[in-house]
C-alpha atoms as a PDB file:
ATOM      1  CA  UNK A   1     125.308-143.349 162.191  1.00  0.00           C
ATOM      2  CA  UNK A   2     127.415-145.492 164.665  1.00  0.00           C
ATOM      3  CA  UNK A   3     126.894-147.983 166.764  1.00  0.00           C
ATOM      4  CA  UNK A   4     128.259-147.159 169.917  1.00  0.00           C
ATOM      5  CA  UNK A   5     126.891-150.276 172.674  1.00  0.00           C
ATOM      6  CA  UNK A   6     125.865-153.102 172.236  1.00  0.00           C
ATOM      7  CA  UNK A   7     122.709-153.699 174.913  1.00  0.00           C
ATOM      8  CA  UNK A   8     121.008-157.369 173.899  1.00  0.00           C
ATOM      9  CA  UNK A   9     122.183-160.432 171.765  1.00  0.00           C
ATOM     10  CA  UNK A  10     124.341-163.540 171.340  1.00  0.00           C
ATOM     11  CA  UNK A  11     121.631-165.920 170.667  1.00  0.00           C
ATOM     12  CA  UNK A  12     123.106-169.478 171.265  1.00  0.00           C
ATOM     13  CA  UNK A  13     121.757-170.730 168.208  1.00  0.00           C
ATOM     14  CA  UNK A  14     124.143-168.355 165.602  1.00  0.00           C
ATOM     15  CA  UNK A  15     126.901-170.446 163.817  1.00  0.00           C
ATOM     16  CA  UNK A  16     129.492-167.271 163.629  1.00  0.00           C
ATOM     17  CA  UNK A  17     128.490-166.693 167.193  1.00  0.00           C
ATOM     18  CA  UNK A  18     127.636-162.753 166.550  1.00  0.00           C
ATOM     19  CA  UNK A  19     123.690-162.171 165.001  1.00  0.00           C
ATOM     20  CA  UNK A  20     120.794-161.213 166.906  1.00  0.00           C
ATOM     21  CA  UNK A  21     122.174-158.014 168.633  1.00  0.00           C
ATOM     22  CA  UNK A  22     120.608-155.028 169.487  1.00  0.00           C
ATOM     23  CA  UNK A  23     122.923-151.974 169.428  1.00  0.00           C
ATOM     24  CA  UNK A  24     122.683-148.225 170.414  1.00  0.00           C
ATOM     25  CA  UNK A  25     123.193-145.706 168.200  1.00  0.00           C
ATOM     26  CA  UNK A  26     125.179-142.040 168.413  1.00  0.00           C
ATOM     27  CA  UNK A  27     121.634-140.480 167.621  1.00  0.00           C
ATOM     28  CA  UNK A  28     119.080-139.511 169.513  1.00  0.00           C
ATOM     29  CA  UNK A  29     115.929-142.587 170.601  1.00  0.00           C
ATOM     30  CA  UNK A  30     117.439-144.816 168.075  1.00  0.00           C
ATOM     31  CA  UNK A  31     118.470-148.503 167.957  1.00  0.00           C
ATOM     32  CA  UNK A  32     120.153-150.801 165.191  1.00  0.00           C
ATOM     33  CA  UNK A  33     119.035-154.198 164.867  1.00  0.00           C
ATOM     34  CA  UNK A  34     121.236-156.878 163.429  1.00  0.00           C
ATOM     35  CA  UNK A  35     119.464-160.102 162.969  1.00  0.00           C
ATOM     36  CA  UNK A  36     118.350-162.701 160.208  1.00  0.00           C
ATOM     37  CA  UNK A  37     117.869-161.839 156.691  1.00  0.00           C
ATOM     38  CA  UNK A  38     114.093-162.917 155.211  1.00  0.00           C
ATOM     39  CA  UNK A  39     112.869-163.264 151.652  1.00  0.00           C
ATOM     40  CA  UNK A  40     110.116-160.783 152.690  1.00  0.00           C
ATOM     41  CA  UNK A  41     110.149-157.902 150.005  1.00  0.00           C
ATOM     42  CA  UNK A  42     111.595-154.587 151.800  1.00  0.00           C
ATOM     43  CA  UNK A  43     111.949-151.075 150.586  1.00  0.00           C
ATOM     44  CA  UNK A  44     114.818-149.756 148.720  1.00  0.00           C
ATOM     45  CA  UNK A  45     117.919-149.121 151.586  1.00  0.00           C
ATOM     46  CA  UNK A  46     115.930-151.535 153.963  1.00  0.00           C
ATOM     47  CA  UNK A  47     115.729-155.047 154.879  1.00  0.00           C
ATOM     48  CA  UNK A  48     113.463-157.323 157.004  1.00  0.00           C
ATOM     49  CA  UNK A  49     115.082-159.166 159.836  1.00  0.00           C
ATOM     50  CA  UNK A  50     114.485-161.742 162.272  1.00  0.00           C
ATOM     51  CA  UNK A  51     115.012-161.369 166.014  1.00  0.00           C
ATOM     52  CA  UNK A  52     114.644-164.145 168.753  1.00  0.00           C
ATOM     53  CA  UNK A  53     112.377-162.893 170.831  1.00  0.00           C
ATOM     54  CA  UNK A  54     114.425-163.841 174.065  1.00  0.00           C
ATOM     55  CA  UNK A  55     116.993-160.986 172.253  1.00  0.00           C
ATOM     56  CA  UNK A  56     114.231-158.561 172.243  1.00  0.00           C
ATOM     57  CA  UNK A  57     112.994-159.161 175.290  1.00  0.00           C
ATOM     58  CA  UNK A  58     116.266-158.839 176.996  1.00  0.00           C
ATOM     59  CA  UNK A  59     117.192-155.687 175.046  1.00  0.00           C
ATOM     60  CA  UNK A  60     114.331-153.974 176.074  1.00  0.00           C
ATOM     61  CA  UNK A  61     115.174-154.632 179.761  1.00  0.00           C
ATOM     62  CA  UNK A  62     118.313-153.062 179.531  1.00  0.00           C
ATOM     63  CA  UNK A  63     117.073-150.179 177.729  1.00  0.00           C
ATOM     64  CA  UNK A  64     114.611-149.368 180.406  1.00  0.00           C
ATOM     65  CA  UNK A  65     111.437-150.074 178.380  1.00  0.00           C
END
């Protein structure tokens, strides 16, 4: 899978001044998340992430939703 825009993010409070971005993918209805790590317990292959909510918000505007 690649990421191929990225449609929400840049939250002002990141230190390396890329995390919280929502991304489109190359397939079909699908987004990527990349956001902030939590000690939450996940699946095998998946992890739990934080997202501001303003970067949610905002990426679902410019998806349309």
């Amino acid at each position: 899978m690649k990421l191929t825009e990225k449609v929400a993010g840049e939250d002002p409070q990141c230190d390396g001044g890329d995390c919280a971005n929502v991304f489109r993918t190359d397939q079909p209805d699908t987004i990527a998340v990349q956001g902030y790590v939590t000690d939450h317990p996940a699946p095998q292959g998946e992890a739990i992430v934080v997202l501001p909510g303003r970067v949610l918000k905002e990426a679902a505007r410019a998806l349309g939703w």
